[in-house]
Protein backbone atom coordinates (compact mmCIF):
# COMPACT_ATOMS: atom_id res chain seq x y z
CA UNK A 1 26.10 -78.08 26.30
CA UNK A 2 22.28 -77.52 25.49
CA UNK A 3 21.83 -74.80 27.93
CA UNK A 4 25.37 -73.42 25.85
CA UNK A 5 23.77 -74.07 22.85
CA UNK A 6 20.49 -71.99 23.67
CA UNK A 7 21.90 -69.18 24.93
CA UNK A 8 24.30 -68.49 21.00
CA UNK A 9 21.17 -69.20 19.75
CA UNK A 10 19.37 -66.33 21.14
CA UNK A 11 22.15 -64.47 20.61
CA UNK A 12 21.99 -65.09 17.42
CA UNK A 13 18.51 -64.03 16.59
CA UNK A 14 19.24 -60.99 19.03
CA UNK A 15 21.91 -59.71 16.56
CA UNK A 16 19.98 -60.66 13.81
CA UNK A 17 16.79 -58.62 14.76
CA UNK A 18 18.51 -55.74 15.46
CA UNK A 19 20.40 -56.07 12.10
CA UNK A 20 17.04 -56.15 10.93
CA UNK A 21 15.86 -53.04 12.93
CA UNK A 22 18.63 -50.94 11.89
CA UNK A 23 18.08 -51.90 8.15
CA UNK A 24 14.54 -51.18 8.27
CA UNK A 25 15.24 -47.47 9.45
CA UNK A 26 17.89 -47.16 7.07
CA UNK A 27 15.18 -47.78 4.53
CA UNK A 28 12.70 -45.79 6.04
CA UNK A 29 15.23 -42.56 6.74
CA UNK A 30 16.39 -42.58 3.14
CA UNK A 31 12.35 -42.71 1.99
CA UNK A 32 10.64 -40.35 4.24
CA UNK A 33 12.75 -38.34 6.86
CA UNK A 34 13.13 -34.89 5.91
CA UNK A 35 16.32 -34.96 8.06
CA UNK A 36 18.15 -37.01 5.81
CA UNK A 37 17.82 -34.23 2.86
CA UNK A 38 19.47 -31.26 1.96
CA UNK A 39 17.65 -27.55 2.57
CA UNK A 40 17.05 -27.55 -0.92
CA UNK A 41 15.77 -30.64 -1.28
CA UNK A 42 13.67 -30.74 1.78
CA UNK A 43 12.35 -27.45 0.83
CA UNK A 44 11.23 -28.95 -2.75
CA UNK A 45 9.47 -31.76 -1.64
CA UNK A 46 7.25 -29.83 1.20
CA UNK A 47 3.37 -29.72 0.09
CA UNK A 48 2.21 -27.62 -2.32
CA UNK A 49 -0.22 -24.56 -1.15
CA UNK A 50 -1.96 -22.09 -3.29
CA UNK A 51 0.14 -19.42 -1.32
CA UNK A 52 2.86 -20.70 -3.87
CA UNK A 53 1.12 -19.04 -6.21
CA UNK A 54 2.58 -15.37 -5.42
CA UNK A 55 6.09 -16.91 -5.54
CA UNK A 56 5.66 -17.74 -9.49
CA UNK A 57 5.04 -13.91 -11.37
CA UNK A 58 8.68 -13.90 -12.35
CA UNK A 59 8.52 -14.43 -16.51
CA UNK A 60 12.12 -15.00 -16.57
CA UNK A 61 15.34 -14.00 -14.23
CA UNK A 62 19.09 -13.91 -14.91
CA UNK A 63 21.75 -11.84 -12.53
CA UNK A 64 24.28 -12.65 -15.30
CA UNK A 65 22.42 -11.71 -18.42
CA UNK A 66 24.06 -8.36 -19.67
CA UNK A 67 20.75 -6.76 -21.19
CA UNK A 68 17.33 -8.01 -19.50
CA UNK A 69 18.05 -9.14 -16.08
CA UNK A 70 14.36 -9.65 -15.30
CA UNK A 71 10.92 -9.65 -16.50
CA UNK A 72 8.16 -9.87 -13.88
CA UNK A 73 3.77 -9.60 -13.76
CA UNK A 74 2.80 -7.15 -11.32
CA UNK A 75 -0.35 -5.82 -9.93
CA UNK A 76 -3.35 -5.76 -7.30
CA UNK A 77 -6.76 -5.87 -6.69
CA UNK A 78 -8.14 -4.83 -3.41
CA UNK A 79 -12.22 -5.64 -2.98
CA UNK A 80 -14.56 -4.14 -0.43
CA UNK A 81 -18.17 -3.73 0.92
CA UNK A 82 -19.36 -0.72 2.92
CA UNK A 83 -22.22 0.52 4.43
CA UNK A 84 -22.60 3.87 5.44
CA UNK A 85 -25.22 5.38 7.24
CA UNK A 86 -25.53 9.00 8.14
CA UNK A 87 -27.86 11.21 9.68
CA UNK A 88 -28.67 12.20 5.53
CA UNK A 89 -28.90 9.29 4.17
CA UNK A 90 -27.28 6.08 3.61
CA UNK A 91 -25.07 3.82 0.94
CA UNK A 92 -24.01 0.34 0.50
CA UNK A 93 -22.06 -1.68 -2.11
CA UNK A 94 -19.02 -3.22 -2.98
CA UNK A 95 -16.42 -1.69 -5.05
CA UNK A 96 -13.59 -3.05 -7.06
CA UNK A 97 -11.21 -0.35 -5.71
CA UNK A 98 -8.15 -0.91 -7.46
CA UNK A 99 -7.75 -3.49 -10.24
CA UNK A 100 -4.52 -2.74 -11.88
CA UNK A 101 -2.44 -5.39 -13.81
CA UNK A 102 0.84 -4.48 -15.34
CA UNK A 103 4.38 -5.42 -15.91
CA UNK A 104 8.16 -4.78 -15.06
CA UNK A 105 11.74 -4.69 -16.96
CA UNK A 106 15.05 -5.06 -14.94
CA UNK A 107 17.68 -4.37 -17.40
CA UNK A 108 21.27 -3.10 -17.92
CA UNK A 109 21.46 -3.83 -13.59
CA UNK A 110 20.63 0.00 -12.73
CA UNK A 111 17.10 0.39 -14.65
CA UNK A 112 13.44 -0.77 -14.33
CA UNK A 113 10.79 0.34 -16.78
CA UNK A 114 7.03 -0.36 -14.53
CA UNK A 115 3.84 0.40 -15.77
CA UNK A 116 0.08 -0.49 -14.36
CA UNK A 117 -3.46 0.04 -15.87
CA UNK A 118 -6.63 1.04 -13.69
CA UNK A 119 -8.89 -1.18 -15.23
CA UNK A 120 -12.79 -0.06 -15.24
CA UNK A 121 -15.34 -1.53 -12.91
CA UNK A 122 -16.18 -4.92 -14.03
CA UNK A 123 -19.46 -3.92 -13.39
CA UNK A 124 -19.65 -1.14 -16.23
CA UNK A 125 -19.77 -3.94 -19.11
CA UNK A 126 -20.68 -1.25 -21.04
CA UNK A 127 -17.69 1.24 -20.73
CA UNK A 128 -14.22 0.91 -21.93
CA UNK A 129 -12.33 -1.64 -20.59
CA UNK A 130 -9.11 0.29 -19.82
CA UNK A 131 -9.82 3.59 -17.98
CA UNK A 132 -6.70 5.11 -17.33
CA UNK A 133 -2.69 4.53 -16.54
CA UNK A 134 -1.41 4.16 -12.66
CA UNK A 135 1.92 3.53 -12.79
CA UNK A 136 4.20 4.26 -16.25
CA UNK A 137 7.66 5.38 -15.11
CA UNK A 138 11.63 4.43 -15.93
CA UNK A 139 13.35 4.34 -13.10
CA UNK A 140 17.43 4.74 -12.85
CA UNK A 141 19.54 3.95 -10.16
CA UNK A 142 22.84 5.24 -10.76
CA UNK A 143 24.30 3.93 -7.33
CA UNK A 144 23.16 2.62 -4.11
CA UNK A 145 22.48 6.28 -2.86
CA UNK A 146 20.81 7.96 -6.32
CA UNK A 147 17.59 7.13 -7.65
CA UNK A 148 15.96 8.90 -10.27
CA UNK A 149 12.67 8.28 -11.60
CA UNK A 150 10.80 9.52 -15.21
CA UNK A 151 6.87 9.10 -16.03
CA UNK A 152 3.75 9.04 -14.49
CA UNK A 153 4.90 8.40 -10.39
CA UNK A 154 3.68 8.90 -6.87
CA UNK A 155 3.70 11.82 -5.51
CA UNK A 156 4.80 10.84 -2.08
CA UNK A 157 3.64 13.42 -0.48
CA UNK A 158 1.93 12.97 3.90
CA UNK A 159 2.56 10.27 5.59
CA UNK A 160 -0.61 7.98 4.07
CA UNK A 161 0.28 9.31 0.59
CA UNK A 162 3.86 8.06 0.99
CA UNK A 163 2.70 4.41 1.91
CA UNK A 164 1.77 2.39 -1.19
CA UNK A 165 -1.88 1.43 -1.02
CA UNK A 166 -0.56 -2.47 -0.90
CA UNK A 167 0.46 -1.60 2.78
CA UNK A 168 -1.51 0.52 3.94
CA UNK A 169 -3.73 -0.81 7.30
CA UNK A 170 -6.95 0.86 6.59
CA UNK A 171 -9.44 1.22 4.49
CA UNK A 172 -8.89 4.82 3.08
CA UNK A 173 -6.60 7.57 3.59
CA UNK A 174 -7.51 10.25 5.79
CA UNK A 175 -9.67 13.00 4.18
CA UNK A 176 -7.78 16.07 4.44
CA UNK A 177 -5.02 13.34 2.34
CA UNK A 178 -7.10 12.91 -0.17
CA UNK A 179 -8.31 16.72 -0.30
CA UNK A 180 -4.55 18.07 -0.42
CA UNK A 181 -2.65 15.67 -2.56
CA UNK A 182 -1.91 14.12 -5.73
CA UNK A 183 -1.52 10.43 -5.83
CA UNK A 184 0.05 9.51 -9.10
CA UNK A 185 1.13 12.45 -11.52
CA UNK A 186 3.64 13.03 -14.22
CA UNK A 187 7.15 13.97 -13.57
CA UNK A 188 10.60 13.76 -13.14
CA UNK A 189 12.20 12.96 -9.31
CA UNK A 190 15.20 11.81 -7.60
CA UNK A 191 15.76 10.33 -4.58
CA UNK A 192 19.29 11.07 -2.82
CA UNK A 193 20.58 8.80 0.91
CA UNK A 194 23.31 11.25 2.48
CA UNK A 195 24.21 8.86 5.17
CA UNK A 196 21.98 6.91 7.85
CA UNK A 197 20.13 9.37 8.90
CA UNK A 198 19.45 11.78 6.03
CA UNK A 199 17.86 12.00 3.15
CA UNK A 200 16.18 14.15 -0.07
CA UNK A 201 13.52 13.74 -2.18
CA UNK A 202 12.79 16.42 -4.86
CA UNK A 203 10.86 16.34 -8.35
CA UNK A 204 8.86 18.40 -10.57
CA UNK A 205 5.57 17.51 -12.19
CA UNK A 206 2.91 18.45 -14.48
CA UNK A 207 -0.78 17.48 -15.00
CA UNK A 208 -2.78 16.64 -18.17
CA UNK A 209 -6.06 17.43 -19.07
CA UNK A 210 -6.62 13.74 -19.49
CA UNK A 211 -5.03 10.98 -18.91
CA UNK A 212 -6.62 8.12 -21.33
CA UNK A 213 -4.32 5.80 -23.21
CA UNK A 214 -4.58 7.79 -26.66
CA UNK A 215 -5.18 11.23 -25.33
CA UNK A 216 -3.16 14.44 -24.42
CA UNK A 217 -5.34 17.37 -24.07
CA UNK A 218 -2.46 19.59 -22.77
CA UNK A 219 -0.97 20.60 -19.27
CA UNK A 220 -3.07 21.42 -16.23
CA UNK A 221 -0.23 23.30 -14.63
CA UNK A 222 2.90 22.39 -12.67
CA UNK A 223 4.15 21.21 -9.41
CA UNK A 224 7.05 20.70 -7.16
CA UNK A 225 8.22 18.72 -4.05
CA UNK A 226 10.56 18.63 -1.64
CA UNK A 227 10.81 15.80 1.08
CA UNK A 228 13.10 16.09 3.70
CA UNK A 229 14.35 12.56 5.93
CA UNK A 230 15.52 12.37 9.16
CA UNK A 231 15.79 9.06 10.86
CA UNK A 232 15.85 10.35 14.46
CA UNK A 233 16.77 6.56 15.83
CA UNK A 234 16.21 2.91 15.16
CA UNK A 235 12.67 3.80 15.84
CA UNK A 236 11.62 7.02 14.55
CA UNK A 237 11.52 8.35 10.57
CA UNK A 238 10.97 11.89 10.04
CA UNK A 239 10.21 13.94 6.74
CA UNK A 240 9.60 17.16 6.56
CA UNK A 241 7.11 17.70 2.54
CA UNK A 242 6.62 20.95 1.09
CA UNK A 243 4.30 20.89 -1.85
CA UNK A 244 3.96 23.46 -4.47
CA UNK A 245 1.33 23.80 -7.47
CA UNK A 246 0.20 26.01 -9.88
CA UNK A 247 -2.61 24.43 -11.10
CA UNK A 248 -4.10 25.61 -14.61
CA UNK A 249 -7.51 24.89 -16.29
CA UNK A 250 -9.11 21.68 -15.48
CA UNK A 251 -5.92 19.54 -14.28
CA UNK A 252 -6.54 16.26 -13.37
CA UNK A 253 -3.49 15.35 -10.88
CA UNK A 254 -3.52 18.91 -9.06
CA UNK A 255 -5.24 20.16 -6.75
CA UNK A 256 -6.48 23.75 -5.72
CA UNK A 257 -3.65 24.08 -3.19
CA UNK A 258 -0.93 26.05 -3.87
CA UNK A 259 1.12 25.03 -0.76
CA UNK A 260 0.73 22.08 1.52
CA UNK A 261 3.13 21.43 4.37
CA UNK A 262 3.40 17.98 6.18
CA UNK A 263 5.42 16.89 9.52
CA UNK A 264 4.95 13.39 9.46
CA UNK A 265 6.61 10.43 11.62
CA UNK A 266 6.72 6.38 11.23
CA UNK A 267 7.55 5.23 14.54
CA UNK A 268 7.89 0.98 15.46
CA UNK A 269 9.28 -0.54 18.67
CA UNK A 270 8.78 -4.31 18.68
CA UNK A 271 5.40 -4.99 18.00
CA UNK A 272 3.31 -1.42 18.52
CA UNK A 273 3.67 1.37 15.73
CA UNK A 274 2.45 4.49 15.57
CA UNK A 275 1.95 6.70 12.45
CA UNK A 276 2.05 10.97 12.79
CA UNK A 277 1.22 13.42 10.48
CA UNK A 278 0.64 17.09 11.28
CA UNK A 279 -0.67 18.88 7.58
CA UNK A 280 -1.58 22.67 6.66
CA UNK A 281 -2.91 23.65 2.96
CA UNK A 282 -3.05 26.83 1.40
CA UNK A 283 -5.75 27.25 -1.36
CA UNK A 284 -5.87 29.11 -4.80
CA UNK A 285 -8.41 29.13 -7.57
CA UNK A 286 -12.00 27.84 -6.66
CA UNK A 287 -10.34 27.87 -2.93
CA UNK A 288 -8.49 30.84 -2.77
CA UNK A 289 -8.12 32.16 0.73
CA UNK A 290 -9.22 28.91 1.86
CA UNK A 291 -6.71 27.24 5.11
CA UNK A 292 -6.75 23.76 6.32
CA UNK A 293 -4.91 22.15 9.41
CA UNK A 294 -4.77 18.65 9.89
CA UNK A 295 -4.01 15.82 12.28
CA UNK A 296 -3.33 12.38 11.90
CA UNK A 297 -2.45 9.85 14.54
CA UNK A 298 -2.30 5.86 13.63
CA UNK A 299 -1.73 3.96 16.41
CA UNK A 300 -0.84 -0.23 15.82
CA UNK A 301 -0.60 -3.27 17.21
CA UNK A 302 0.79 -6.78 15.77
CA UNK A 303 -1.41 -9.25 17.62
CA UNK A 304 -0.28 -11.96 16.02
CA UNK A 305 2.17 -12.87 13.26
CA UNK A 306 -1.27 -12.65 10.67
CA UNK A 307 -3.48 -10.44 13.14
CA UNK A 308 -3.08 -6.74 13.30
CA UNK A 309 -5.51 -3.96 15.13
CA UNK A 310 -5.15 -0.20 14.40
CA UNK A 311 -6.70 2.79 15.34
CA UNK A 312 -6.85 6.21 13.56
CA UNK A 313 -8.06 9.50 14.95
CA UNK A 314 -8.00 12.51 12.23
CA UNK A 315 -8.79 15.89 12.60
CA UNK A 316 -9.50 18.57 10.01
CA UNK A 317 -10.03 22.49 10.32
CA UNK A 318 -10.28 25.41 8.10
CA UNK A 319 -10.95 29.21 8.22
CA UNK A 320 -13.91 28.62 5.63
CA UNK A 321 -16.79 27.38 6.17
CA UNK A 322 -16.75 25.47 2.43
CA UNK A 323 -12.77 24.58 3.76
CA UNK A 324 -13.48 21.23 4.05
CA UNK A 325 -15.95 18.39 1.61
CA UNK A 326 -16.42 15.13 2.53
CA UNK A 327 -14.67 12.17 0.73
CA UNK A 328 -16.19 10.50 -1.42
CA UNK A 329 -15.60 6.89 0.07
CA UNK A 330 -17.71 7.43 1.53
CA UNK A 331 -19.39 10.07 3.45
CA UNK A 332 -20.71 11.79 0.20
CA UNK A 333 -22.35 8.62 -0.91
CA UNK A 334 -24.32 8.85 2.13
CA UNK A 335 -25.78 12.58 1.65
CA UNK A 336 -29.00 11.37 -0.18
CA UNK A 337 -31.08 14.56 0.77
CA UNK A 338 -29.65 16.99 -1.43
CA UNK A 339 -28.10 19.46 1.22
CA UNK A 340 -24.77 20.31 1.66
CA UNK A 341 -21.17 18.53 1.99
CA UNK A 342 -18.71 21.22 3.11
CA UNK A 343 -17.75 23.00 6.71
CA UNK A 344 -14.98 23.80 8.63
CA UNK A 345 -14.32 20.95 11.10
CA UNK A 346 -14.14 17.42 10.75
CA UNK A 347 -13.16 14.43 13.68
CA UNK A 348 -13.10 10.63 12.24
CA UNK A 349 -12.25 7.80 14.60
CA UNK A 350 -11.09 4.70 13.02
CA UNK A 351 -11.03 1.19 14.35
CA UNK A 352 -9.72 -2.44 12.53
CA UNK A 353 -8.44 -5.71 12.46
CA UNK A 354 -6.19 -6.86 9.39
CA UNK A 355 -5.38 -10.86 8.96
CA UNK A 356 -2.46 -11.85 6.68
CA UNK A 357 -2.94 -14.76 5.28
CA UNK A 358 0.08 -14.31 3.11
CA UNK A 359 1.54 -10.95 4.76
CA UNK A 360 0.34 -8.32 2.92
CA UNK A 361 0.18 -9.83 -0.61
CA UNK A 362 -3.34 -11.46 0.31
CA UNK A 363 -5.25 -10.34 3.38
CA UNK A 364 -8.43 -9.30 4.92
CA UNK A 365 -9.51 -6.19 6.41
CA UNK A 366 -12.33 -4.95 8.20
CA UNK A 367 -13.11 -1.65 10.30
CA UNK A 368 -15.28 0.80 11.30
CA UNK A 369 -15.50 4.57 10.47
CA UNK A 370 -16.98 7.20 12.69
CA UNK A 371 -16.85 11.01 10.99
CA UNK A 372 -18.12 14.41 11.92
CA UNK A 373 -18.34 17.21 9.81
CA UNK A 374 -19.40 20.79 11.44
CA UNK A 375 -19.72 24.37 10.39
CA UNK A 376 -21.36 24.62 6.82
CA UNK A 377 -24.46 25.09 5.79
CA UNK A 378 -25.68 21.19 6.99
CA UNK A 379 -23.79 18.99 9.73
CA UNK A 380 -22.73 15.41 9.01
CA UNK A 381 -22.71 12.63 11.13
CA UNK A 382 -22.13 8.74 9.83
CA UNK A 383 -20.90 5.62 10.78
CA UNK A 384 -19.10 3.18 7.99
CA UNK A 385 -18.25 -0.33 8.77
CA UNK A 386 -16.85 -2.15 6.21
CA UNK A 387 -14.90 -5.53 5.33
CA UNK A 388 -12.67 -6.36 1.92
CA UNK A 389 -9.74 -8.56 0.60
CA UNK A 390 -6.52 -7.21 -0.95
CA UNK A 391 -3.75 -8.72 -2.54
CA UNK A 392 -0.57 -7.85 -5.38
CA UNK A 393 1.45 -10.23 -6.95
């Protein structure tokens, strides 16, 4: 009977310590295991992080409303230092390349009214605060297909051109880019999807003399485009841009190139891209006569989820031996002797490393720049490293 007695005991405190056990989980499970919660609530009680801080630039946000569907605070500021030396001279600094805050109006469901502000360099405490508009367009989309757009836009013309500078993976666009075409410019455009595989792009533009917040001096002349999309497979996007200008007086948004021509490619499988662009330029006014060719290939590779390296090989060539001037990030900085900044053939080899921190609303860059210019009156050769930050909200 004792030994009987001793063994429902230990029953007893068996049962009751696992009672105990499974009570104590319960407790814990309903205070701490994420397992237990819904998505949504799981998902509110994770830890805060400053990268939270792009996810709150929406003002206010309702699919039902019938007027105002959204009101959001855009912008970007990308941040760099370079120094470039050259076999005439040298330059270092760093530049607040683009600081441009702004704003944007979803409303009726089929428009958006955007506009941005270049500010001035913070530096320049003694200049005007706002130096000109970047964005200032309504845009209109009719149906899933048509998309038109009215106000100061991009002109989307080359391959580099047509990237936003929020995505773009290095530190400038190529020079013969920047030498050929417009980057933002008034107009009207419209965009038009066909199917899959094709679309259009056309619009017609016009410079001002000046493009200050209180100021129109008159026009500087028109232009027109035309951009052609193919999308050959799930790899490959084609467009075909043809560029014409007439530029008049001293336009701001036009350059002295009365045709430009671009064959350009995007191309991704998996984790490797590679960007194409194959360019030709006509000139008129102060470079009538003058031809360019260009080439432009941008290898990539993802690394990483954060960690991307790219490479960029350009070429540039013209019939004139003034055909082609070196940008001004930043191969002119570096000309410190006085001499010349135009021939008629430049290479540039490109190599960098972009980290995401937050994809590519906040990351770092770095790279370094090797150009060649030949054929003018003085030779160029320079080397520009660089590293800078860039981010849009």
């Amino acid at each position: 009977m004792k030994l009987k007695n001793m063994g429902q005991g230990k029953w007893r405190d068996l049962l009751c310590g696992v009672g105990l056990v499974l009570i104590a989980n319960t407790i814990s499970a309903g205070e701490d295991a994420p397992m237990a919660l819904k998505p949504e609530e799981a998902q509110s009680k994770a830890a805060w992080s400053y990268l939270n801080l792009w996810d709150h630039t929406t003002l206010y946000s309702s699919k039902e409303a019938s007027f105002i569907q959204e009101v959001k605070i855009i912008g970007r500021y990308h941040g760099q230092y370079y120094y470039d030396s050259s076999d005439r001279g040298h330059s270092a600094g760093w530049e607040n390349r683009r600081f441009r805050p702004g704003f944007a109006v979803k409303f009726w469901n089929k428009f958006k009214f955007q506009g941005e502000i270049n500010l001035a360099d913070v530096r320049n405490l003694d200049g005007p605060f706002f130096k000109s508009w970047d964005n200032l367009y309504l845009q209109w989309d009719p149906t899933k297909k048509l998309r038109f757009k009215f106000g100061r836009q991009k002109s989307d013309t080359t391959q580099e051109r047509y990237v936003s500078s929020k995505y773009i993976i290095t530190a400038e666009r190529s020079l013969l880019v920047n030498q050929l075409t417009s980057d933002k410019i008034l107009g009207a455009s419209f965009r038009y999807k066909f199917n899959d595989k094709f679309s259009l792009q056309s619009g017609i533009y016009s410079s001002p003399l000046d493009n200050k917040l209180n100021s129109y001096e008159g026009s500087g002349g028109v232009a027109a485009l035309f951009k052609f999309g193919y999308k050959m497979n799930e790899h490959t996007q084609a467009y075909l841009d043809y560029w014409y200008a007439d530029r008049q007086g001293g336009a701001l948004e036009i350059k002295d190139y009365k045709h430009v021509l671009s064959l350009n490619t995007t191309n991704k499988w998996d984790d490797v891209g590679l960007n194409t662009d194959l360019i030709y330029g006509s000139g008129t006014g102060t470079r009538d006569g003058q031809e360019v060719f260009g080439l432009m290939l941008m290898p990539w590779y993802q690394i990483t989820d954060k960690l991307q390296g790219v490479f960029r090989y350009q070429l540039g060539s013209s019939n004139s031996a003034n055909g082609m001037s070196l940008s001004k990030r930043y191969d002119r900085l570096a000309v410190t002797d006085g001499g010349g900044t135009r021939g008629d053939l430049y290479n540039a080899f490109y190599l960098g490393m972009n980290y995401k921190i937050n994809g590519d609303k906040l990351k770092l860059m770095a790279g370094i720049e090797y150009g060649r210019m030949t054929g003018g009156v003085d030779s160029f050769s320079g080397v520009t490293p660089w590293v800078g930050v860039r981010t849009f909200w």
